[in-house]
C-alpha atoms as a PDB file:
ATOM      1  CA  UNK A   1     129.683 157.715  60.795  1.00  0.00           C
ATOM      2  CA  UNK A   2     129.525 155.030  58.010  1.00  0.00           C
ATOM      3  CA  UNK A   3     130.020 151.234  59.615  1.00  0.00           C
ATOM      4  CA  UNK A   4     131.447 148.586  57.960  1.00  0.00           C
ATOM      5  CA  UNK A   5     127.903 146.827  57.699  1.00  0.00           C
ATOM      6  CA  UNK A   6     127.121 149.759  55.310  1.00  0.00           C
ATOM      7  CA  UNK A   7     124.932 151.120  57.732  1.00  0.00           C
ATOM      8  CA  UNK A   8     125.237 155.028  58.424  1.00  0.00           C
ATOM      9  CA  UNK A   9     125.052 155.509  62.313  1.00  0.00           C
ATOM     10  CA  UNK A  10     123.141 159.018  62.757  1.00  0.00           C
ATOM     11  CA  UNK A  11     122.227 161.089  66.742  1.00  0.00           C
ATOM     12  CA  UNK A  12     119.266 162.905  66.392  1.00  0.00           C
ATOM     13  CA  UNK A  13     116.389 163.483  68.973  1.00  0.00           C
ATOM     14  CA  UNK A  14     116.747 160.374  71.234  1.00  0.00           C
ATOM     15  CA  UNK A  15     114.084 157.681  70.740  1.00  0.00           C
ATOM     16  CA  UNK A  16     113.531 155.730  73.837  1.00  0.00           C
ATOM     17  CA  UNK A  17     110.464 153.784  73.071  1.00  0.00           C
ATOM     18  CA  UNK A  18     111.996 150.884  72.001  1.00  0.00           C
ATOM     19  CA  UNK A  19     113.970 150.703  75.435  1.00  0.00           C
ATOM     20  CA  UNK A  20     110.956 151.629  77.267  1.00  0.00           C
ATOM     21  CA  UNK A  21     108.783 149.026  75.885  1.00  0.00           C
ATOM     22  CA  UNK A  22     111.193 146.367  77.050  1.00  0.00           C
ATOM     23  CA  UNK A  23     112.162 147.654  80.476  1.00  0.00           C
ATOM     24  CA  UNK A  24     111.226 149.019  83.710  1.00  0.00           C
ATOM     25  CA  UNK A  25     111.972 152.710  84.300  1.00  0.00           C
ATOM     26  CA  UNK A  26     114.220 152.377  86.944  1.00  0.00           C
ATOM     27  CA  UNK A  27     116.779 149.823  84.668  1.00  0.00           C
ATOM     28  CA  UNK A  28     116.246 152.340  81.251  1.00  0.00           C
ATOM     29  CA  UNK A  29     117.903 155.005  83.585  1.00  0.00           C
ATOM     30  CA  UNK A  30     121.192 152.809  83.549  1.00  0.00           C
ATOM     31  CA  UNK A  31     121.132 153.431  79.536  1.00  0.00           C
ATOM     32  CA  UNK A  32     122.872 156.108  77.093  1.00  0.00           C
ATOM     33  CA  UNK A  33     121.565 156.847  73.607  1.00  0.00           C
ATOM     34  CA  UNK A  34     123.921 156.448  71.133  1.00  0.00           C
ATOM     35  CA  UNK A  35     122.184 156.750  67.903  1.00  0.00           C
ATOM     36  CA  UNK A  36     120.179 155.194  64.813  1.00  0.00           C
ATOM     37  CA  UNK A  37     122.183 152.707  62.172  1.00  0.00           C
ATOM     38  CA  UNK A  38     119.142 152.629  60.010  1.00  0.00           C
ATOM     39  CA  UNK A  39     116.156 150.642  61.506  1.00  0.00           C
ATOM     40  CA  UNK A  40     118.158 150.054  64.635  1.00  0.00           C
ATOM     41  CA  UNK A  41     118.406 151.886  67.955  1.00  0.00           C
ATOM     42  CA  UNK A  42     121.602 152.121  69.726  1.00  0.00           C
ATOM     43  CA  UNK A  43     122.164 152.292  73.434  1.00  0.00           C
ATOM     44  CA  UNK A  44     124.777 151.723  75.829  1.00  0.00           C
ATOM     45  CA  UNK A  45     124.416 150.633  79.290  1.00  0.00           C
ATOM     46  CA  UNK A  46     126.179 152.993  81.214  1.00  0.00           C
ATOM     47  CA  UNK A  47     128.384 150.351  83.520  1.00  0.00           C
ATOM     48  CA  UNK A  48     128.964 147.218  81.015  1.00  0.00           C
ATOM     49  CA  UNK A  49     129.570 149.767  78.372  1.00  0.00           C
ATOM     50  CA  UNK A  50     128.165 147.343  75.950  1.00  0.00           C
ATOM     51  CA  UNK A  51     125.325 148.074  73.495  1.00  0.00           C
ATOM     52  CA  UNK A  52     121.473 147.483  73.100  1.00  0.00           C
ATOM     53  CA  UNK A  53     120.298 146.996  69.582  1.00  0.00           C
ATOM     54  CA  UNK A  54     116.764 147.181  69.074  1.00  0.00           C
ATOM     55  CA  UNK A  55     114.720 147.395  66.181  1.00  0.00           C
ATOM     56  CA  UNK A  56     112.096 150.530  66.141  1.00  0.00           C
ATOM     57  CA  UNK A  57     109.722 147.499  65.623  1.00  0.00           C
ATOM     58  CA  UNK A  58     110.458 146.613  69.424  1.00  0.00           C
ATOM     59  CA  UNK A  59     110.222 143.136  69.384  1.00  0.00           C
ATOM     60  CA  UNK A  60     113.968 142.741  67.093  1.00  0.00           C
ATOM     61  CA  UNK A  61     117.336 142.659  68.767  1.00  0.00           C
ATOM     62  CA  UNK A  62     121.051 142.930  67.015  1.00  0.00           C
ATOM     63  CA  UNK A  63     124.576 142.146  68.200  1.00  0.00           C
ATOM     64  CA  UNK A  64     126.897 144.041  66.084  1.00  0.00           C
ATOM     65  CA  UNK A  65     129.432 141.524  65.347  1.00  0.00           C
ATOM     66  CA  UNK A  66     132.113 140.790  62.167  1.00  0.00           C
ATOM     67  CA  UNK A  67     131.356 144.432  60.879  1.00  0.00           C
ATOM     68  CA  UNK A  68     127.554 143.846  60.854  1.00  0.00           C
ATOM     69  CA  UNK A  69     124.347 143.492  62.993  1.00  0.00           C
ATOM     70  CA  UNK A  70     123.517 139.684  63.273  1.00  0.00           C
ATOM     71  CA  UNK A  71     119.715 139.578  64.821  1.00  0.00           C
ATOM     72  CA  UNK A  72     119.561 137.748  68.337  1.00  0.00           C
ATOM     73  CA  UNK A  73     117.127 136.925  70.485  1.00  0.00           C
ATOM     74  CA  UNK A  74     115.798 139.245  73.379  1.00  0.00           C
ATOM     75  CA  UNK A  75     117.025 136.958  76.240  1.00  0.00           C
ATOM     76  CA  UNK A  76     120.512 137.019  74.266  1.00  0.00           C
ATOM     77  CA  UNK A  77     120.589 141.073  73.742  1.00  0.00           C
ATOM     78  CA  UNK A  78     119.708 141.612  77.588  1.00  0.00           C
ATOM     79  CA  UNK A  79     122.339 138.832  78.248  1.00  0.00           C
ATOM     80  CA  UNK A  80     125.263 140.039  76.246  1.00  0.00           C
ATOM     81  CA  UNK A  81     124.811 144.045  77.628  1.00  0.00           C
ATOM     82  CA  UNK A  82     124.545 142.643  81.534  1.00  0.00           C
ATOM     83  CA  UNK A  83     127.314 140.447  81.241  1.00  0.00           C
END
């Protein structure tokens, strides 16, 4: 699946260490994976429905906005997908 940010979205193996690194265990249970769109990890929270974009460097954070992924802060990212 090709975005309109250019960015292919690919599901392969899930990788949940950027998740983990930023959350307890018991809150990374309330997350799906949903792919890669290239350095980017995509995951859903299971109740908001809204996505968690972080970079595989762990410490990045997107909001996929206007066609594209617009880098936010942390706070913002855990803001946005609780809200």
């Amino acid at each position: 699946m090709t975005q309109s940010s250019g960015l292919v979205v690919t599901v392969g193996e899930p990788n949940w260490a950027p998740l983990e690194s930023i959350l307890p265990p018991g809150e990374c249970q309330e997350y799906m994976y949903m792919g890669r769109a290239g350095e980017i990890e995509l995951y859903k929270h299971r109740w908001t429905r809204r996505y968690l974009n972080i970079g595989m460097d762990c410490r990045s954070f997107y909001l996929y906005s206007d066609g594209k992924y617009v880098e936010i802060s942390q706070a913002a990212a855990l803001a946005n997908v609780r809200s």
